[in-house]
N, C-alpha and C. Protein backbone atom coordinates (compact mmCIF):
# COMPACT_ATOMS: atom_id res chain seq x y z
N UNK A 1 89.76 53.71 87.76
CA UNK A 1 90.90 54.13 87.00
C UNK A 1 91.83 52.96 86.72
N UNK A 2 91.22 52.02 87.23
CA UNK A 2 92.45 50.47 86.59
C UNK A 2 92.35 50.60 85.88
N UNK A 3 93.90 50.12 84.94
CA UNK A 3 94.49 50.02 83.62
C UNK A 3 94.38 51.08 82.80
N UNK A 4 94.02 52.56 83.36
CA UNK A 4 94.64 53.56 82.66
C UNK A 4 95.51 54.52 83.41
N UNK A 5 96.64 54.80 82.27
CA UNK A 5 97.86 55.87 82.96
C UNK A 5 97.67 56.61 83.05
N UNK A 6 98.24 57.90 83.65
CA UNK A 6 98.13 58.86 84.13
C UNK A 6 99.06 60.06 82.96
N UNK A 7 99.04 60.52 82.28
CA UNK A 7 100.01 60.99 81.08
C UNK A 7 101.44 61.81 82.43
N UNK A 8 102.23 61.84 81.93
CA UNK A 8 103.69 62.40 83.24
C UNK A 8 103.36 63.81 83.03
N UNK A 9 102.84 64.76 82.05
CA UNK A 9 102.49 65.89 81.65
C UNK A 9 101.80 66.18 83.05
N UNK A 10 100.73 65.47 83.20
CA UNK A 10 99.56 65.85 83.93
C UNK A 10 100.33 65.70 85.42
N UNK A 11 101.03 64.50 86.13
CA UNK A 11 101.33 63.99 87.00
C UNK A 11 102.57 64.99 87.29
N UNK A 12 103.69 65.83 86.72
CA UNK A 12 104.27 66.76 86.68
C UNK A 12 103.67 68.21 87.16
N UNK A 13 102.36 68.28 86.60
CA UNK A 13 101.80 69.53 86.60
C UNK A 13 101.21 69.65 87.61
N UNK A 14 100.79 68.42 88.48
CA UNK A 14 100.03 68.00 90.08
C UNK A 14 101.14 68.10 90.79
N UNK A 15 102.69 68.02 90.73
CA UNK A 15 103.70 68.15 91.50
C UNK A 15 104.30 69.41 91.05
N UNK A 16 104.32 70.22 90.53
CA UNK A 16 104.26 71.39 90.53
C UNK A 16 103.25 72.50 91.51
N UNK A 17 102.29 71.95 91.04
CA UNK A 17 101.03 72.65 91.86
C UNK A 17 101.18 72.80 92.74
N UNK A 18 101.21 71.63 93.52
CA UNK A 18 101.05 71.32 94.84
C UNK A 18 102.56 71.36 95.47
N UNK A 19 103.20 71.44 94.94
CA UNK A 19 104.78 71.65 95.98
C UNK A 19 105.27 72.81 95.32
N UNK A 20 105.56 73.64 94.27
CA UNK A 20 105.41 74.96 94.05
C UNK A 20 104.42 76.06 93.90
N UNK A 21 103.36 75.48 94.52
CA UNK A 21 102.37 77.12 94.92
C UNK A 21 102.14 77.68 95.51
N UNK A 22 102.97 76.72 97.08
CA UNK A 22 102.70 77.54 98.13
C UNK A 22 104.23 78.36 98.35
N UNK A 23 105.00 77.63 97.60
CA UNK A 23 106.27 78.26 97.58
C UNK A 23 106.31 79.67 96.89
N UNK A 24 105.40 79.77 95.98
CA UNK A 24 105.19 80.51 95.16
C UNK A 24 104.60 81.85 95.44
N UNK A 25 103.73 81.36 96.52
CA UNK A 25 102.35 82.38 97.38
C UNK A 25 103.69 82.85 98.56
N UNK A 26 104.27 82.12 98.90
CA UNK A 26 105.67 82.64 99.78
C UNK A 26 106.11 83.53 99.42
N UNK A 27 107.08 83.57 98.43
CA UNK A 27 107.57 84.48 97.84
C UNK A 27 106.85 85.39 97.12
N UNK A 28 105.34 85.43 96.99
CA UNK A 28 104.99 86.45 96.61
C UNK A 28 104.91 87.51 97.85
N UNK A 29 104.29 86.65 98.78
CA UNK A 29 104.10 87.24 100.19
C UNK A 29 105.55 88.06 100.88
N UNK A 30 106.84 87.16 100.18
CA UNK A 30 108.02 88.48 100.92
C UNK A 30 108.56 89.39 100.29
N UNK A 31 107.79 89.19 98.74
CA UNK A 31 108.61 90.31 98.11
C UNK A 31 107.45 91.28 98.36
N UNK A 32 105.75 91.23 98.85
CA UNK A 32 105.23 92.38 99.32
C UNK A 32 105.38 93.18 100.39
N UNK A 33 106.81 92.04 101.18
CA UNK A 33 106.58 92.55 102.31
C UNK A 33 107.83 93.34 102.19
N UNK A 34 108.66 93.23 101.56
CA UNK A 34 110.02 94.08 101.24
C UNK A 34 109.61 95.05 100.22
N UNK A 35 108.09 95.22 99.64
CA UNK A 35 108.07 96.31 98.84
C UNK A 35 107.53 97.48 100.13
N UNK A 36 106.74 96.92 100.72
CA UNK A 36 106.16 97.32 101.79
C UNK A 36 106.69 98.41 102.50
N UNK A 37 108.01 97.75 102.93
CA UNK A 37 109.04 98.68 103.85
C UNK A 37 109.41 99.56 103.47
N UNK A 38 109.95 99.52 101.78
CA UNK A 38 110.66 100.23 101.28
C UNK A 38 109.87 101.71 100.63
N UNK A 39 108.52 101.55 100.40
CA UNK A 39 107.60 102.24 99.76
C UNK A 39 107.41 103.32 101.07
N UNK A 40 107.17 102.84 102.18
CA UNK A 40 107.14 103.02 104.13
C UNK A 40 108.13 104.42 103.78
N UNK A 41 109.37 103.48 103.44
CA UNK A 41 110.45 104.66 103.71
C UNK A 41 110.19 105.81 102.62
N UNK A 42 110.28 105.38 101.57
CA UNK A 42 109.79 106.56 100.42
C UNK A 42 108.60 107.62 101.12
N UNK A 43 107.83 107.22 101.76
CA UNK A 43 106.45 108.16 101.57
C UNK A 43 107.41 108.68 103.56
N UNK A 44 108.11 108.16 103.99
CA UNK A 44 108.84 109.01 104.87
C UNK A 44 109.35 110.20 104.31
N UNK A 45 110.28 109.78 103.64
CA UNK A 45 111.25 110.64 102.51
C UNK A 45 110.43 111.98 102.47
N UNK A 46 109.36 111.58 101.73
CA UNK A 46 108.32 112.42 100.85
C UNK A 46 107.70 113.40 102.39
N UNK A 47 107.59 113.00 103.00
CA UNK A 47 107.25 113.41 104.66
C UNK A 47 108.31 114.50 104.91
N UNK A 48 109.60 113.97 104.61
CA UNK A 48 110.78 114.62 105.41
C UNK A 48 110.73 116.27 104.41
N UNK A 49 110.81 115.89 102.99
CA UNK A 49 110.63 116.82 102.30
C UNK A 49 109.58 118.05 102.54
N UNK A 50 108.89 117.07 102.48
CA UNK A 50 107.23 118.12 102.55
C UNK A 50 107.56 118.93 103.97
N UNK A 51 108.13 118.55 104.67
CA UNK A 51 108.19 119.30 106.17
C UNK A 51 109.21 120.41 106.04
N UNK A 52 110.31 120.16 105.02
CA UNK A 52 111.34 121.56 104.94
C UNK A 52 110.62 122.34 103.95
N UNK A 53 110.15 121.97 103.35
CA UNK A 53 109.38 122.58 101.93
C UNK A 53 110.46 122.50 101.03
N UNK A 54 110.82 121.20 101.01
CA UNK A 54 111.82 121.33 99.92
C UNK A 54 111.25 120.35 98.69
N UNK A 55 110.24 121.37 97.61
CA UNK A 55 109.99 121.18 96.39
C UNK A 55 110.72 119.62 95.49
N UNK A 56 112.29 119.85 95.23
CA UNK A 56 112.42 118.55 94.97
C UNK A 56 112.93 117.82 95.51
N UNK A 57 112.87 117.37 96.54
CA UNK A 57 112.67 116.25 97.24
C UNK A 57 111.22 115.70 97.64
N UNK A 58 110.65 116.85 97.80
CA UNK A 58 109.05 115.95 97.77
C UNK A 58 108.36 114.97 96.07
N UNK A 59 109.22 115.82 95.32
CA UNK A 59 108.77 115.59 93.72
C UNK A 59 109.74 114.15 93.37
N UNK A 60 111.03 114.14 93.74
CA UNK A 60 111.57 113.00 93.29
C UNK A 60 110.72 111.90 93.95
N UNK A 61 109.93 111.34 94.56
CA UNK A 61 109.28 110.16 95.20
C UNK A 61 107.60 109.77 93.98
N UNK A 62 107.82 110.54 92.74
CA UNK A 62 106.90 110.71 91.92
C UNK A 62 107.23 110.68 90.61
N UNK A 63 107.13 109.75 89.68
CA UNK A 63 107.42 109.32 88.65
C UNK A 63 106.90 110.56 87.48
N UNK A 64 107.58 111.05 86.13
CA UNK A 64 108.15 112.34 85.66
C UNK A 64 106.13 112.16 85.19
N UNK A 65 106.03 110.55 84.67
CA UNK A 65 104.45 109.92 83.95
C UNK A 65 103.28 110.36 85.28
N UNK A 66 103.57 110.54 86.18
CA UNK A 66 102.28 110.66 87.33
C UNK A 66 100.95 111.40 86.68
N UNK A 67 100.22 110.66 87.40
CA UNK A 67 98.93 111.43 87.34
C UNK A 67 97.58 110.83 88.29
N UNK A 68 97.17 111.40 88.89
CA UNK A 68 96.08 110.93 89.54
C UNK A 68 94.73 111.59 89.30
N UNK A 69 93.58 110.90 90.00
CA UNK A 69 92.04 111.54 90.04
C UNK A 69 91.53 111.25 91.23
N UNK A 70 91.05 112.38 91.62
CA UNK A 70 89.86 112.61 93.03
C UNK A 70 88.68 111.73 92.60
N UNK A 71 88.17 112.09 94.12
CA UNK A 71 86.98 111.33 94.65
C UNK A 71 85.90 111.84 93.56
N UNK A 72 85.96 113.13 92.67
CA UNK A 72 85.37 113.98 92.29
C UNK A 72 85.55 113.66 90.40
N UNK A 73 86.78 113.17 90.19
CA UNK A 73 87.09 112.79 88.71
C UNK A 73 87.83 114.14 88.55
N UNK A 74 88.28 114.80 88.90
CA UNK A 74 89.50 116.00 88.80
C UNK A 74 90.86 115.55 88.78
N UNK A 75 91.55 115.41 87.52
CA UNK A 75 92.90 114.56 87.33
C UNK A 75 94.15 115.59 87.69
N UNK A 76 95.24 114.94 88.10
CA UNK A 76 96.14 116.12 88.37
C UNK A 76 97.49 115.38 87.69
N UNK A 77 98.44 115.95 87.26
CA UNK A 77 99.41 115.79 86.53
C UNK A 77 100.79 116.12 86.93
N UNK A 78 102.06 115.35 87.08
CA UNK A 78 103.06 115.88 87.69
C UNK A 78 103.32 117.58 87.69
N UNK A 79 103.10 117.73 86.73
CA UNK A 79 103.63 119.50 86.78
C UNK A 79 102.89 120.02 87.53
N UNK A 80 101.34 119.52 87.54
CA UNK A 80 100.26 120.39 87.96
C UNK A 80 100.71 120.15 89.96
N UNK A 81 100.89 119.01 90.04
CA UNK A 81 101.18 118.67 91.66
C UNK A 81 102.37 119.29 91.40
N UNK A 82 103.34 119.47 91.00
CA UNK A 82 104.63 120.36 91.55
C UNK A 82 104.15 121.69 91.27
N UNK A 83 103.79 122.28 90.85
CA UNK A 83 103.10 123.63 90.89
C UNK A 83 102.28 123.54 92.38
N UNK A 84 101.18 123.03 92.17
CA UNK A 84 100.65 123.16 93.57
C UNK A 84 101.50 123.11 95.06
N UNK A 85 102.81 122.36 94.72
CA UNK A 85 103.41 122.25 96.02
C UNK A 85 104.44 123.19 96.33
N UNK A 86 104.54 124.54 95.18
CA UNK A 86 105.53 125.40 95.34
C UNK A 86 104.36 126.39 95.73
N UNK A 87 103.40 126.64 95.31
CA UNK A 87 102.26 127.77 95.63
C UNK A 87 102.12 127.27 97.28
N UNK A 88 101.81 126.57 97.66
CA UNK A 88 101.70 125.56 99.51
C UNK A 88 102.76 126.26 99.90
N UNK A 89 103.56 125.89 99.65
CA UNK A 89 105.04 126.15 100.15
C UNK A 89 105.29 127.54 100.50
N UNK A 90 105.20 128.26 99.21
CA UNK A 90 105.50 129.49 99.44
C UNK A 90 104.09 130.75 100.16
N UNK A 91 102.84 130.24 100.34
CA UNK A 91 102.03 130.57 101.15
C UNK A 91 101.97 130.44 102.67
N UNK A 92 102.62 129.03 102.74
CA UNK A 92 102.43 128.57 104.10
C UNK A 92 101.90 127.81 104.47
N UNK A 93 101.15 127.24 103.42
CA UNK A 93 99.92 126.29 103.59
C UNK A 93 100.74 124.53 103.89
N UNK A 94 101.18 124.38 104.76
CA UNK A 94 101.70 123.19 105.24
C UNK A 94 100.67 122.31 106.09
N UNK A 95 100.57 121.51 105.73
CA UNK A 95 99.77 120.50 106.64
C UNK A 95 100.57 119.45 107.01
N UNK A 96 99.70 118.92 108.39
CA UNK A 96 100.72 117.43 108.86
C UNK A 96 100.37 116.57 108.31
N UNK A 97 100.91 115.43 107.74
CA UNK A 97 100.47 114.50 106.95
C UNK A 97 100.85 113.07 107.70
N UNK A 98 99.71 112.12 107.79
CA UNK A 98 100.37 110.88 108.25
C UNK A 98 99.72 110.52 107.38
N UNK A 99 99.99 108.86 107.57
CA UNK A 99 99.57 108.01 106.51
C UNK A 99 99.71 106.31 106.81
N UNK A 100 98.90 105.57 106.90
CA UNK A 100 98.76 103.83 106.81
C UNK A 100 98.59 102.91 105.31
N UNK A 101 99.56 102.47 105.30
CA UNK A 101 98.91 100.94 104.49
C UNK A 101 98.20 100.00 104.85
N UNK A 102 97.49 99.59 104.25
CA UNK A 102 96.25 99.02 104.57
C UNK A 102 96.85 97.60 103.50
N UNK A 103 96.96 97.75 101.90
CA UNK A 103 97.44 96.38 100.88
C UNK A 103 98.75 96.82 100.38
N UNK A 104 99.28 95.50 99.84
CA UNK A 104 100.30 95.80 99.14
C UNK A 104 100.61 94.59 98.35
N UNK A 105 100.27 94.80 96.49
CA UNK A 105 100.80 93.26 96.32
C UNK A 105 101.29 93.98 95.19
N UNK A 106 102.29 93.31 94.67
CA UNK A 106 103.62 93.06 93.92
C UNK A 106 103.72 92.09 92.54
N UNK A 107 103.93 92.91 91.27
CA UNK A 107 103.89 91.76 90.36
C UNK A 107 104.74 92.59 89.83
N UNK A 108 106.70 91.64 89.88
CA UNK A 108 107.58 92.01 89.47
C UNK A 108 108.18 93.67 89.48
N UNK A 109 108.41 94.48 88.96
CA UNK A 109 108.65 95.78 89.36
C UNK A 109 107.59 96.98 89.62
N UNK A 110 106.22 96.62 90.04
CA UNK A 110 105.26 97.36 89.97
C UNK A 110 104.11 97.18 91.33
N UNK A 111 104.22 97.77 91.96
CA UNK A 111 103.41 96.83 93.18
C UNK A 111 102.01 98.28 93.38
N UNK A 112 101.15 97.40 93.70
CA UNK A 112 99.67 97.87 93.74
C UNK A 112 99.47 98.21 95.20
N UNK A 113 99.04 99.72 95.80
CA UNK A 113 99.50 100.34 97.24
C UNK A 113 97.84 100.79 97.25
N UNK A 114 96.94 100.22 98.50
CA UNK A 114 95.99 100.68 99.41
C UNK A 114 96.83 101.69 100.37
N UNK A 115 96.38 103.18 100.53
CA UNK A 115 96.93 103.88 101.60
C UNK A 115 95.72 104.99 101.66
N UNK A 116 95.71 105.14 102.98
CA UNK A 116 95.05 106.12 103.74
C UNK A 116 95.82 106.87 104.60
N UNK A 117 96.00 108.12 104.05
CA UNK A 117 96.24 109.51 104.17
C UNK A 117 95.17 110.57 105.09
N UNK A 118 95.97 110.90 106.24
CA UNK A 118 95.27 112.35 106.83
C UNK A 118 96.03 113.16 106.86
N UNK A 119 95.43 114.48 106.59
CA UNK A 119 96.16 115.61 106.74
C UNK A 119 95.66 116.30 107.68
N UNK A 120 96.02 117.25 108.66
CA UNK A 120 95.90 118.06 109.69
C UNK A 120 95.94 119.60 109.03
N UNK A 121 95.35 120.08 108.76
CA UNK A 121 95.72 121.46 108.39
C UNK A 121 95.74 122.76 109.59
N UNK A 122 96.84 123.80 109.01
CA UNK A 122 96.39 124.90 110.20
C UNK A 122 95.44 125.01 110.45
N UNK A 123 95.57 125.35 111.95
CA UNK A 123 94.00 126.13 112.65
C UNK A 123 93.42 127.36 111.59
N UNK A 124 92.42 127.37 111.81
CA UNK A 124 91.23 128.55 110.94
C UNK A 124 91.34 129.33 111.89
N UNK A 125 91.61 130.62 111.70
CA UNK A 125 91.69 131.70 112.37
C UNK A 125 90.19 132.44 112.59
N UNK A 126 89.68 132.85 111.53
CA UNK A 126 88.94 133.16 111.24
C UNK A 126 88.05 133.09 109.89
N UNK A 127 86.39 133.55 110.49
CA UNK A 127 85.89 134.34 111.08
C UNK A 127 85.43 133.81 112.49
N UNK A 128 85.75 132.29 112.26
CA UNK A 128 84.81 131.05 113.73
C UNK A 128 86.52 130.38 113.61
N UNK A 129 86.85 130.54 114.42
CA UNK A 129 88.36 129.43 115.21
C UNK A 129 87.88 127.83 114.40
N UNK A 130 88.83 127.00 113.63
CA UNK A 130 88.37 125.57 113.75
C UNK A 130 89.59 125.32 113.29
N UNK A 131 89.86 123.31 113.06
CA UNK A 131 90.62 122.81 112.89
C UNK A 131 89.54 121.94 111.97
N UNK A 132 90.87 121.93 110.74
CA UNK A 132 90.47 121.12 109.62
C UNK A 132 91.16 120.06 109.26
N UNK A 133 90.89 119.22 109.02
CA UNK A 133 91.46 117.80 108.64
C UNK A 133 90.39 116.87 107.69
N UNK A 134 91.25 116.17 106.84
CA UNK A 134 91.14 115.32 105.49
C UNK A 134 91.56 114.05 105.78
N UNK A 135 90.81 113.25 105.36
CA UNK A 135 91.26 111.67 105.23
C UNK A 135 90.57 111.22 103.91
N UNK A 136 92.07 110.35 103.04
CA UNK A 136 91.93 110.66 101.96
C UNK A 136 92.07 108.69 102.04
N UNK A 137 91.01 107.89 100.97
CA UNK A 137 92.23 106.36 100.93
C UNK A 137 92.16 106.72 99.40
N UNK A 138 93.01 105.87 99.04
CA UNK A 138 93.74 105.96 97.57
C UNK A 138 93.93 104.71 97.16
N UNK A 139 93.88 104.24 95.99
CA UNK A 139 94.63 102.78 95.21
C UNK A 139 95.84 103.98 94.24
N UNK A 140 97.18 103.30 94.61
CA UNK A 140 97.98 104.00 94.02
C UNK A 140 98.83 102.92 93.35
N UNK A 141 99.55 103.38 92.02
CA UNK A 141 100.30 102.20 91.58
C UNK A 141 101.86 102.81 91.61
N UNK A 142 102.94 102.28 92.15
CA UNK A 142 104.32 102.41 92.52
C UNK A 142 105.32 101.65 91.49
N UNK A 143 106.22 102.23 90.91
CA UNK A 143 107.09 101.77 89.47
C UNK A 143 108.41 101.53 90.75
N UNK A 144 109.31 100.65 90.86
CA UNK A 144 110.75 100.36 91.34
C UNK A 144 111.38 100.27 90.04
N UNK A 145 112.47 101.37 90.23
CA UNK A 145 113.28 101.81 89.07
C UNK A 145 114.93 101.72 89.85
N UNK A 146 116.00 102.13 89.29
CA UNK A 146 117.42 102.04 89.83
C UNK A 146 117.61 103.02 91.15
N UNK A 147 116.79 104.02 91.14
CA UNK A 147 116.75 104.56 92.29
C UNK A 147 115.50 104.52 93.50
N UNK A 148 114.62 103.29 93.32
CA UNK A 148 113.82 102.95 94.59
C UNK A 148 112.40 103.05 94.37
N UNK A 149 111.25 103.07 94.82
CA UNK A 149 110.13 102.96 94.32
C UNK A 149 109.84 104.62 94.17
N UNK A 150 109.21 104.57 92.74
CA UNK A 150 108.02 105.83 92.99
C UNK A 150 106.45 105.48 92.53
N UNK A 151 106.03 106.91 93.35
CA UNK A 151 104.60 106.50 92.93
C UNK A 151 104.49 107.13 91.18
N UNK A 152 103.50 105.85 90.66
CA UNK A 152 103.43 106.21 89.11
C UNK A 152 101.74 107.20 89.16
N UNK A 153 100.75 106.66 89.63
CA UNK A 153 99.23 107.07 89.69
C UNK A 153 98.92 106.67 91.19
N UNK A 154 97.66 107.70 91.30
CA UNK A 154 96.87 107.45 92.41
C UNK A 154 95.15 107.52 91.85
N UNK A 155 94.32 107.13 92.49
CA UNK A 155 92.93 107.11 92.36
C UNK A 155 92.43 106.76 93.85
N UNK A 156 91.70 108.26 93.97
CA UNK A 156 91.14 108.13 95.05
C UNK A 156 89.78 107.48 94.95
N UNK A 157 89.30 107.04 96.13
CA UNK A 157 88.30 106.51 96.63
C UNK A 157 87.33 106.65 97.34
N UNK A 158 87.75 107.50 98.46
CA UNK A 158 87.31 107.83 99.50
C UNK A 158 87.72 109.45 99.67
N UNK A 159 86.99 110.31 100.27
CA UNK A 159 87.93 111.81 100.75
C UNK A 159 86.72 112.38 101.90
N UNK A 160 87.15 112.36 103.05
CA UNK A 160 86.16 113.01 104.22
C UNK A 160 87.26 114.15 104.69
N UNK A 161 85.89 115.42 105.35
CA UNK A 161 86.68 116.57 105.37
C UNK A 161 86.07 116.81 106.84
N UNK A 162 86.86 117.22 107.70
CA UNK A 162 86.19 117.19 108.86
C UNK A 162 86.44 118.18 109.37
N UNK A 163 85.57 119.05 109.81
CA UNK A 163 86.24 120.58 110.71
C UNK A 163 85.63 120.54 112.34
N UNK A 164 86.18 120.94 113.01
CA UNK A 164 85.80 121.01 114.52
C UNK A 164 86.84 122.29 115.07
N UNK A 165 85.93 122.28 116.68
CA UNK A 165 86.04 123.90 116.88
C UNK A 165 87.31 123.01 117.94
N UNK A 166 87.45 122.21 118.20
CA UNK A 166 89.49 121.54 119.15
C UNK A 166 89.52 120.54 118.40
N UNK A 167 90.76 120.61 118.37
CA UNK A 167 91.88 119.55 117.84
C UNK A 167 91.14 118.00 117.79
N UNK A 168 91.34 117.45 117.14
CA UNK A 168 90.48 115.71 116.79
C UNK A 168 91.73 114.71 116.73
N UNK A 169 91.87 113.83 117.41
CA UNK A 169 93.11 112.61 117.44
C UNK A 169 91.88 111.61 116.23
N UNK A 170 92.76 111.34 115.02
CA UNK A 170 92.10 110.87 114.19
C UNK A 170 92.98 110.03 113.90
């Protein structure tokens, strides 16, 4: 490379690189981790709701555009999930719901959510006694708007249904 320059374009763009990308991968890394928490608390929220059966409060944590699809390709639509969660509600049909994050990455107001979901459902009474439970994982996409993240879509991935005659720590 004797006696040729290096253009400052190029030599700029190597000091960029290399001293803003890891800065860059930083801050991508804390704003996933502050979407993280905050999404945590939302799907609490959505928890706290679902446990009084209080319809909208479980619905505000869900963008008006929602829509998701099963493991199966069966799409569901905000109205159609708030319908379903007043028919639950007013049947009885409550299940315990926990739930883990597994990913979470972030590009500007929209962050991309790995979560795995179980539900516990009442005991089966009859005609055979059992306990039923669902584990669901999902790629879901989350909109942050003036009032906090909601979920925009989900697409499931995965859905196992498990019944047993005692209780299962899952």
């Amino acid at each position: 490379m004797a006696g040729k320059s290096i253009p400052s374009s190029v030599l700029l763009g190597l000091l960029l690189t290399t001293t803003c990308g890891p800065l860059a991968h930083a801050a991508s890394a804390i704003g996933a981790s502050t979407a993280r928490r905050e999404i945590e608390a939302t799907l609490k929220q959505r928890n706290a709701a679902h446990d009084r059966k209080d319809v909208d409060g479980y619905m505000q944590t869900f963008t008006p555009s929602y829509a998701s699809v099963d493991v199966m390709g069966h799409s569901v639509s905000y109205a159609k999930l708030r319908q379903a969660m007043v028919d639950n509600f007013a049947r009885g049909n409550v299940s315990n719901v926990s739930w883990r994050i597994s990913n979470v990455s972030v590009h500007g107001s929209t962050a991309k959510v790995e979560l795995m979901t179980i539900y516990n459902y009442p005991a089966i009474k009859s005609p055979h006694p059992a306990h039923a439970y669902q584990k669901a994982v999902t790629d879901q996409i989350w909109t942050k708007g003036s009032g906090g993240w909601q979920e925009r879509s989900e697409e499931e991935s995965l859905r196992e249904i498990i019944y047993s005659k005692k209780p299962v720590a899952l």
